[in-house]
C-alpha atoms as a PDB file:
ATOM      1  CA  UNK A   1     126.598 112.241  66.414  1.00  0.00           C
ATOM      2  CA  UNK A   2     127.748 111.320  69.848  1.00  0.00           C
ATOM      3  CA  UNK A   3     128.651 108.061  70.887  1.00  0.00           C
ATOM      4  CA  UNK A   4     124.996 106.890  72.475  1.00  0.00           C
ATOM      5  CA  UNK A   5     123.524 107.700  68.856  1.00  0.00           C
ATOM      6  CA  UNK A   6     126.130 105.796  67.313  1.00  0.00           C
ATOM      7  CA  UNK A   7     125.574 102.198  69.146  1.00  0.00           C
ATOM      8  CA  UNK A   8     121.549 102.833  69.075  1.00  0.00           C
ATOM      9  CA  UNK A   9     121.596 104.447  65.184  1.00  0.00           C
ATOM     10  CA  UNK A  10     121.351 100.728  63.819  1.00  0.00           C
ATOM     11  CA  UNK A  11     117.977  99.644  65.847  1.00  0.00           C
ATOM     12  CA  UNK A  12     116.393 101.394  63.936  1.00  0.00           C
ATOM     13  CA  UNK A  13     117.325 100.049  60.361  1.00  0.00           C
ATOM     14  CA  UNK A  14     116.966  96.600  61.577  1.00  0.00           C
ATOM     15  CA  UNK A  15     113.283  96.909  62.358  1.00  0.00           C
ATOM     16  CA  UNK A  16     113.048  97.584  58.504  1.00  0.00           C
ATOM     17  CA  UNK A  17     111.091  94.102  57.884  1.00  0.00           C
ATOM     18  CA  UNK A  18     108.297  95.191  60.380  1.00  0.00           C
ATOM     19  CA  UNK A  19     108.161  98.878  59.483  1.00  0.00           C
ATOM     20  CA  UNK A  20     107.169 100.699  56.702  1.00  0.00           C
ATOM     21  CA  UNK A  21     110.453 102.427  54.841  1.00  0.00           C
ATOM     22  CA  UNK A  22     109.078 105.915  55.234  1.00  0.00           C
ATOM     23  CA  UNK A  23     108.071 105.195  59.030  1.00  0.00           C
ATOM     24  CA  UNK A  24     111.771 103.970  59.317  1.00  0.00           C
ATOM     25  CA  UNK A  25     113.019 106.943  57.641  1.00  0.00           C
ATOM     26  CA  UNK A  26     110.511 109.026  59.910  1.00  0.00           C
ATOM     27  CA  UNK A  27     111.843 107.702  63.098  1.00  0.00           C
ATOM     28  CA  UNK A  28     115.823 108.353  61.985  1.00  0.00           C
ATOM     29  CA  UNK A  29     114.612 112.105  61.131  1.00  0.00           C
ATOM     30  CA  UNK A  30     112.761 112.453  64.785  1.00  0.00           C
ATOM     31  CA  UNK A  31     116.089 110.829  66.226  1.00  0.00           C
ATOM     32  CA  UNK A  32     118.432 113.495  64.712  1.00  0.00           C
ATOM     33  CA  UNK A  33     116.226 116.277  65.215  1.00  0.00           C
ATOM     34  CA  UNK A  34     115.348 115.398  68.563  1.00  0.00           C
ATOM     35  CA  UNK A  35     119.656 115.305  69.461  1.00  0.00           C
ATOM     36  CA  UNK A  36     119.839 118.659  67.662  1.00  0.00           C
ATOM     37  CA  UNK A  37     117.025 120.461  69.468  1.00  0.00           C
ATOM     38  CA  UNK A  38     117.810 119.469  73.341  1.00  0.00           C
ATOM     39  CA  UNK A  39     121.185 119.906  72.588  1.00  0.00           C
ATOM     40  CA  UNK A  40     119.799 123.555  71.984  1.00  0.00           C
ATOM     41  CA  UNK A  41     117.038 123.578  74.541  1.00  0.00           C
ATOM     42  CA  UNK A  42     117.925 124.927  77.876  1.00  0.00           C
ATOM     43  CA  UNK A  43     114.340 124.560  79.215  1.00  0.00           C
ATOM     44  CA  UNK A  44     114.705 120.512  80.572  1.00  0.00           C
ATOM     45  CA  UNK A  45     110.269 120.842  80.218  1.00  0.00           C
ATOM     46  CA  UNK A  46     110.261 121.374  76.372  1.00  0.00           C
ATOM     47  CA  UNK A  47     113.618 119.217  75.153  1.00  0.00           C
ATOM     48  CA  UNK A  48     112.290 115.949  73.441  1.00  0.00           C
ATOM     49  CA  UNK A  49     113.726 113.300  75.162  1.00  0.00           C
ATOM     50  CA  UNK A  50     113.272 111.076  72.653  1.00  0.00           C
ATOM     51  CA  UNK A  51     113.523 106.928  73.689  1.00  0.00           C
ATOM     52  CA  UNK A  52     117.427 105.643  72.603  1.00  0.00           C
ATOM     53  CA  UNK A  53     116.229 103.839  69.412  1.00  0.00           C
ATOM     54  CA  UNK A  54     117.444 100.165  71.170  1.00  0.00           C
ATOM     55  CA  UNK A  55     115.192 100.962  73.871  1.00  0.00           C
ATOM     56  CA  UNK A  56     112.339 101.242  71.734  1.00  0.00           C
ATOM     57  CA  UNK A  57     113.172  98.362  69.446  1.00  0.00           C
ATOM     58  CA  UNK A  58     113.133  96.286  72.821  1.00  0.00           C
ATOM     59  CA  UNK A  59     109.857  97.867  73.866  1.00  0.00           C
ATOM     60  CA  UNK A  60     108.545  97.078  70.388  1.00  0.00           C
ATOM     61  CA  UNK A  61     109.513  93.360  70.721  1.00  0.00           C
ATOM     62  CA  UNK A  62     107.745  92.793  74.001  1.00  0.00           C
ATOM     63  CA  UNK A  63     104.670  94.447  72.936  1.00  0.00           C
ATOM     64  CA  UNK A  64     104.437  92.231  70.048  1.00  0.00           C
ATOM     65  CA  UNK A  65     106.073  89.111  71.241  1.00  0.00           C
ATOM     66  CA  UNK A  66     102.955  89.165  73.907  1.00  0.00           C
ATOM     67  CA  UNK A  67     100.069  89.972  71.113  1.00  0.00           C
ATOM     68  CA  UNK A  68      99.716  93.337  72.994  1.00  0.00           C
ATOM     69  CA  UNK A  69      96.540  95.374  71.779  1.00  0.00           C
ATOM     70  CA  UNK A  70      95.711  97.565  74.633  1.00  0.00           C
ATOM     71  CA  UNK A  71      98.434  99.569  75.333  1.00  0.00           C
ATOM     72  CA  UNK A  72      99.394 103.189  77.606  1.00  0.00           C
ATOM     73  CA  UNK A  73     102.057 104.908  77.062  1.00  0.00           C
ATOM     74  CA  UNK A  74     102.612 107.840  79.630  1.00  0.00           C
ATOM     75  CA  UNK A  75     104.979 110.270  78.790  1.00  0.00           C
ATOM     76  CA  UNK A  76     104.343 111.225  74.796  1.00  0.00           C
ATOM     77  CA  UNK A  77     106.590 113.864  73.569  1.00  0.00           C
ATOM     78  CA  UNK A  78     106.949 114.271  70.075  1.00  0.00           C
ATOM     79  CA  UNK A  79     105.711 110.471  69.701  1.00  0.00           C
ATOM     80  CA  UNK A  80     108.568 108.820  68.896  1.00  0.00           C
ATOM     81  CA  UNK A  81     107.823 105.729  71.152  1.00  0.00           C
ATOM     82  CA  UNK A  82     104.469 105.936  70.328  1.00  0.00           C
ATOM     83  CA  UNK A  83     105.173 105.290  66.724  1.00  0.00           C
ATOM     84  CA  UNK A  84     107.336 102.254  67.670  1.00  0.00           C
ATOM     85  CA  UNK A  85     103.938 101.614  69.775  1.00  0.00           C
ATOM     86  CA  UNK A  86     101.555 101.443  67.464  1.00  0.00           C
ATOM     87  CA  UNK A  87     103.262  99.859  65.055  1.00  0.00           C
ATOM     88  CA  UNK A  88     103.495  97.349  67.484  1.00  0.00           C
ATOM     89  CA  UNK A  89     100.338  96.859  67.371  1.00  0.00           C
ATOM     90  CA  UNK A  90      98.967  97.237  64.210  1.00  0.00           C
ATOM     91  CA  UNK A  91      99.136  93.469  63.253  1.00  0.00           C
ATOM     92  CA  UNK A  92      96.426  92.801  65.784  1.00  0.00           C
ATOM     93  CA  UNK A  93      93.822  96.229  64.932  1.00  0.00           C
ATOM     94  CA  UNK A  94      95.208  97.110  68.945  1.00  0.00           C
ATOM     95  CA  UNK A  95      95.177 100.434  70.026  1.00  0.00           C
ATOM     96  CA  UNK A  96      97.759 103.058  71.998  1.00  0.00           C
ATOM     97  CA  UNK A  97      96.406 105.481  74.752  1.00  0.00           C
ATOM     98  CA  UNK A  98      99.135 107.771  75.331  1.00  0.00           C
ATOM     99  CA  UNK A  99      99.277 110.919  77.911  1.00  0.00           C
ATOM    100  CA  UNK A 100     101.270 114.032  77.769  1.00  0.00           C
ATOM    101  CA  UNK A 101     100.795 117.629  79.825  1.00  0.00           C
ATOM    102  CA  UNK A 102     102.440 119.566  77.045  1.00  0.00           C
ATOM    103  CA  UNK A 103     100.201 120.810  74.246  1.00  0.00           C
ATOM    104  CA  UNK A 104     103.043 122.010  72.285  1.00  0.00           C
ATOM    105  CA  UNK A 105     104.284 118.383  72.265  1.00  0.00           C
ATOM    106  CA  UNK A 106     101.205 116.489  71.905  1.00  0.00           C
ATOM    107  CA  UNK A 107     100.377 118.764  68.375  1.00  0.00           C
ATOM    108  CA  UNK A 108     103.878 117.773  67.108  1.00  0.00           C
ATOM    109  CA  UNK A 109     103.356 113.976  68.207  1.00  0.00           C
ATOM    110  CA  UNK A 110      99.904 114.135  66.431  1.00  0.00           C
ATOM    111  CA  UNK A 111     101.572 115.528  63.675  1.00  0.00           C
ATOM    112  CA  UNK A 112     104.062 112.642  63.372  1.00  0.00           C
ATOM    113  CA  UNK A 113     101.611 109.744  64.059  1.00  0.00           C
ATOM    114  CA  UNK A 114     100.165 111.397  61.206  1.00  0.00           C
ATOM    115  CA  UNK A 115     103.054 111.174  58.902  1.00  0.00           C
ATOM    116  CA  UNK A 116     103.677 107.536  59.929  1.00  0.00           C
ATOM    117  CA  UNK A 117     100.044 106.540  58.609  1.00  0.00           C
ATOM    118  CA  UNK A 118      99.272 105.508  62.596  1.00  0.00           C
ATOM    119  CA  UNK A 119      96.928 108.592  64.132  1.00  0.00           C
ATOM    120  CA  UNK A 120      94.187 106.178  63.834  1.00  0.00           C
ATOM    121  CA  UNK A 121      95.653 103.458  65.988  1.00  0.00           C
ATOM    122  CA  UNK A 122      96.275 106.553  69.172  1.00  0.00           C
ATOM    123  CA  UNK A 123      94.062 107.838  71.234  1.00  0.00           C
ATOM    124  CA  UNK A 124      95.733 110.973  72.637  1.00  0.00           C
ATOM    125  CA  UNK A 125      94.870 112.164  76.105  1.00  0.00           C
ATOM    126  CA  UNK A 126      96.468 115.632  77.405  1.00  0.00           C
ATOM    127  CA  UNK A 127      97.052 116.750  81.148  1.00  0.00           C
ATOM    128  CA  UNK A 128      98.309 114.959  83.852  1.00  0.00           C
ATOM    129  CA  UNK A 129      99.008 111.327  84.052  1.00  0.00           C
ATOM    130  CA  UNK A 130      97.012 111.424  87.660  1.00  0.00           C
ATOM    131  CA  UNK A 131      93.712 112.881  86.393  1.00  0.00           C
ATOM    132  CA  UNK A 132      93.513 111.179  83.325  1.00  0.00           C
ATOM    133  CA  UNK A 133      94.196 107.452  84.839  1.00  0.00           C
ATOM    134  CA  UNK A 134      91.045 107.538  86.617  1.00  0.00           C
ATOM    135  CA  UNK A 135      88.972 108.430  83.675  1.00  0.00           C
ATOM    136  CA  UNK A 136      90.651 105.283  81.698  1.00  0.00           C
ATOM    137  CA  UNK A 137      88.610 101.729  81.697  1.00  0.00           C
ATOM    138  CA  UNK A 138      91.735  99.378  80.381  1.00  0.00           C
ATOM    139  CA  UNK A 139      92.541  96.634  80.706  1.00  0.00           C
ATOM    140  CA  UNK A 140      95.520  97.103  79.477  1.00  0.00           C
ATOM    141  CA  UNK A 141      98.388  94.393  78.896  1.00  0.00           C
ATOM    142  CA  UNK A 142     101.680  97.009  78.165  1.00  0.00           C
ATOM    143  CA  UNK A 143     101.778  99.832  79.600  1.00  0.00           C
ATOM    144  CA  UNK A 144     104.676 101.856  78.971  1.00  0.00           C
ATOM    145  CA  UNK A 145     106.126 104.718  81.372  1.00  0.00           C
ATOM    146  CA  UNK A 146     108.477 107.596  80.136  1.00  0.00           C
ATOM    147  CA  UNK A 147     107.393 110.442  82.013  1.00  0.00           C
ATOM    148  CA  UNK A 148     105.792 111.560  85.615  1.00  0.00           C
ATOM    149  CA  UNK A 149     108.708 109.924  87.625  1.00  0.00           C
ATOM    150  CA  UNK A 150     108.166 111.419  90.695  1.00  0.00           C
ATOM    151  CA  UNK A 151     103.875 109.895  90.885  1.00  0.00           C
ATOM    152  CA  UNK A 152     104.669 106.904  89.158  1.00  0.00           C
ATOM    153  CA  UNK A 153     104.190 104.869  92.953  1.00  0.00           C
ATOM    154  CA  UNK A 154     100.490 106.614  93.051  1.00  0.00           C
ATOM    155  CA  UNK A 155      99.973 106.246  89.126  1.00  0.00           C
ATOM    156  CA  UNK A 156     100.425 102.323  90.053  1.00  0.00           C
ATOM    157  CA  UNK A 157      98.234 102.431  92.395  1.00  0.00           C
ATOM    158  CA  UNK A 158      95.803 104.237  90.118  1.00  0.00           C
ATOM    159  CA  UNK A 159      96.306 101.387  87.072  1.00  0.00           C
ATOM    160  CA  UNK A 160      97.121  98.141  89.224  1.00  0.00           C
ATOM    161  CA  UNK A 161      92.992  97.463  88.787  1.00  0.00           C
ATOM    162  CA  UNK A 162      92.823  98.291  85.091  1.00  0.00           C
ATOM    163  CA  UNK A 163      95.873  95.527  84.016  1.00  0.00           C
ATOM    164  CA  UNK A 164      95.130  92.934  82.113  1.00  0.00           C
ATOM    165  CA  UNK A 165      96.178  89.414  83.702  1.00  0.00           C
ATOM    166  CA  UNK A 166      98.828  89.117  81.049  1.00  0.00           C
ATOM    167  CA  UNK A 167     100.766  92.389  81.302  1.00  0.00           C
ATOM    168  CA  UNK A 168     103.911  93.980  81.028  1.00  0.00           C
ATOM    169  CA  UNK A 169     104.847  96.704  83.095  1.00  0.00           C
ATOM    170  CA  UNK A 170     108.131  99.030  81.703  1.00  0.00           C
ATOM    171  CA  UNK A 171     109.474 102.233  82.691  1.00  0.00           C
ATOM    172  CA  UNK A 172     112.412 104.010  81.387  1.00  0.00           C
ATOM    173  CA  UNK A 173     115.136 105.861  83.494  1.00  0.00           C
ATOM    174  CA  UNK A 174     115.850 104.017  85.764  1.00  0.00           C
ATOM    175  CA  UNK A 175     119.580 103.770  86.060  1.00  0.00           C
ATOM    176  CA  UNK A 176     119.497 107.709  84.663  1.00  0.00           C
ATOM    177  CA  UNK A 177     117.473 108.518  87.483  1.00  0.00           C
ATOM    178  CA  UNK A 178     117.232 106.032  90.243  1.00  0.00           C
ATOM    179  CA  UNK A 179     116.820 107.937  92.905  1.00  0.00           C
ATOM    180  CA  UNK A 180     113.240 109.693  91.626  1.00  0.00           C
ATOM    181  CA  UNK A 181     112.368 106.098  90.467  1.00  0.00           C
ATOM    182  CA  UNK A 182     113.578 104.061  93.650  1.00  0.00           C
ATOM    183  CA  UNK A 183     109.795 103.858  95.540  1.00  0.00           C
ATOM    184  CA  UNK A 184     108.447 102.738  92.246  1.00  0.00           C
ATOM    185  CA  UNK A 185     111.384  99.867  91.950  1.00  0.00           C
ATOM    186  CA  UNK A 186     110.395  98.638  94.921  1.00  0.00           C
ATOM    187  CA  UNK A 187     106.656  98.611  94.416  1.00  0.00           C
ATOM    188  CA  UNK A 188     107.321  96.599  91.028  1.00  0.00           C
ATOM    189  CA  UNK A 189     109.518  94.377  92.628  1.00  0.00           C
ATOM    190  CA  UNK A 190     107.182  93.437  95.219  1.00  0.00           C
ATOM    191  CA  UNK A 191     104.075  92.928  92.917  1.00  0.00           C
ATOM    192  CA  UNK A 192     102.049  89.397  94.082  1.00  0.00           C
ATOM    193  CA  UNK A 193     102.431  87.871  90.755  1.00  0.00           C
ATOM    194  CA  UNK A 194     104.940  90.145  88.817  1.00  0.00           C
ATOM    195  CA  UNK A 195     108.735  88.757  87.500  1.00  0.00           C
ATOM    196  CA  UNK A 196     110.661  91.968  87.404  1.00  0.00           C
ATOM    197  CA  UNK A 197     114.195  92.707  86.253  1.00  0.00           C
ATOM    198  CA  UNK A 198     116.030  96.037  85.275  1.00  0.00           C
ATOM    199  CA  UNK A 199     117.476  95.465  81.603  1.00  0.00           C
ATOM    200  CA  UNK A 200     120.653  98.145  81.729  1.00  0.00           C
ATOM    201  CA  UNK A 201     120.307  99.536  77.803  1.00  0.00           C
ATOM    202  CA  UNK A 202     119.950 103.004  77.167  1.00  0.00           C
ATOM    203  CA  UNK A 203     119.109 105.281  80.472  1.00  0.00           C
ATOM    204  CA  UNK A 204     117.698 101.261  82.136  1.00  0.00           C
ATOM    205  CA  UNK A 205     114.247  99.400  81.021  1.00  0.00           C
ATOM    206  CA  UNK A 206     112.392  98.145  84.084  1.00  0.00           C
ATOM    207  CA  UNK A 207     110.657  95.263  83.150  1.00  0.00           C
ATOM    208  CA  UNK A 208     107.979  93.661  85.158  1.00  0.00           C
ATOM    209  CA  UNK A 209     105.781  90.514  83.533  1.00  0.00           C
ATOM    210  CA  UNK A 210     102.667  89.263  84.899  1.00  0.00           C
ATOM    211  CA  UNK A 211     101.930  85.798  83.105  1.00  0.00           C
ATOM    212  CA  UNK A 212      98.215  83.656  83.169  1.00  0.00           C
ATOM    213  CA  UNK A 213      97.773  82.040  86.867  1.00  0.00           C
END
């Protein structure tokens, strides 16, 4: 356990009044086995990635703390943020819409979703953030992104139309990596409308809000 696990490890148990105990038990097995494997993995396309667990407990809170029920996630992997996701959501009968490009990933997220009693809450979506956006209706009030870095300026674009007018707008990575995120920072942060602040916990949350006019 490196030091990163060690400060995030207790997010996790402390979401054990909102989570079942074998979804919290779920999520500490997909956090140790998702160390183990990239720590293994030398091909950056098929490590898991997973979100730091305080991350996701933050990502959580927002999504409920607004009454979220239409939410996108881009970026699946093996679904741990998605389960934090829908779960997030359950209280309200919402639903997730997440996107991945990997099939190999997308059958073990399905697979987990699965084990954490939540596959009915996800609709799952594979290929490219780009073509699928289009096809998507929304509105959505949270969306969520984790993956795609380099498009996320044009993915805006893409989903500005579909937002609800109460939405949050987060994206993960951006201290980690600034530089492939900078264009969409300063898209966010110029949003007519939007609040937007980068929280610095795990690899940095951007958070943008758009409240009722």
């Amino acid at each position: 356990m490196d030091a990163g696990e060690s400060e995030d490890a207790p997010a996790v148990m402390e979401a054990g009044n909102r989570m079942e105990p074998h979804v919290i038990e779920l999520l500490a097995e997909m956090q140790r086995q998702g160390l183990e494997h990239d720590a293994r993995e030398t091909d950056h396309s098929r490590k898991m990635l997973n979100l730091e667990p305080g991350t996701a407990q933050l990502v959580s809170i927002l999504a409920r703390s607004s009454g979220a029920t239409s939410i996108l996630e881009i970026g699946t992997s093996s679904g741990y943020s998605t389960i934090w996701l829908a779960s997030a959501v359950t209280a309200g009968a919402g639903r997730v819409v997440t996107i991945d490009h990997s099939a190999e990933k997308q059958a073990m997220a399905r697979e987990n979703l699965r084990r954490a009693g939540l596959l009915d809450r996800v609709e799952m979506r594979l290929g490219k953030a780009g073509t699928i956006l289009p096809e998507l209706k929304g509105p959505f009030d949270l969306v969520f992104i984790d993956a795609d870095r380099k498009n996320a300026p044009e993915n805006l674009k893409i989903l500005l139309p579909k937002l609800a007018p109460r939405v949050f707008l987060l994206a993960d990575n951006t201290l980690s990596h600034a530089e492939e995120l900078a264009e969409y920072l300063a898209t966010v942060s110029k949003l007519d409308g939007f609040d937007h602040v980068i929280v610095p916990i795990g690899k940095g949350l951007s958070v943008a809000y758009r409240g009722p006019r």
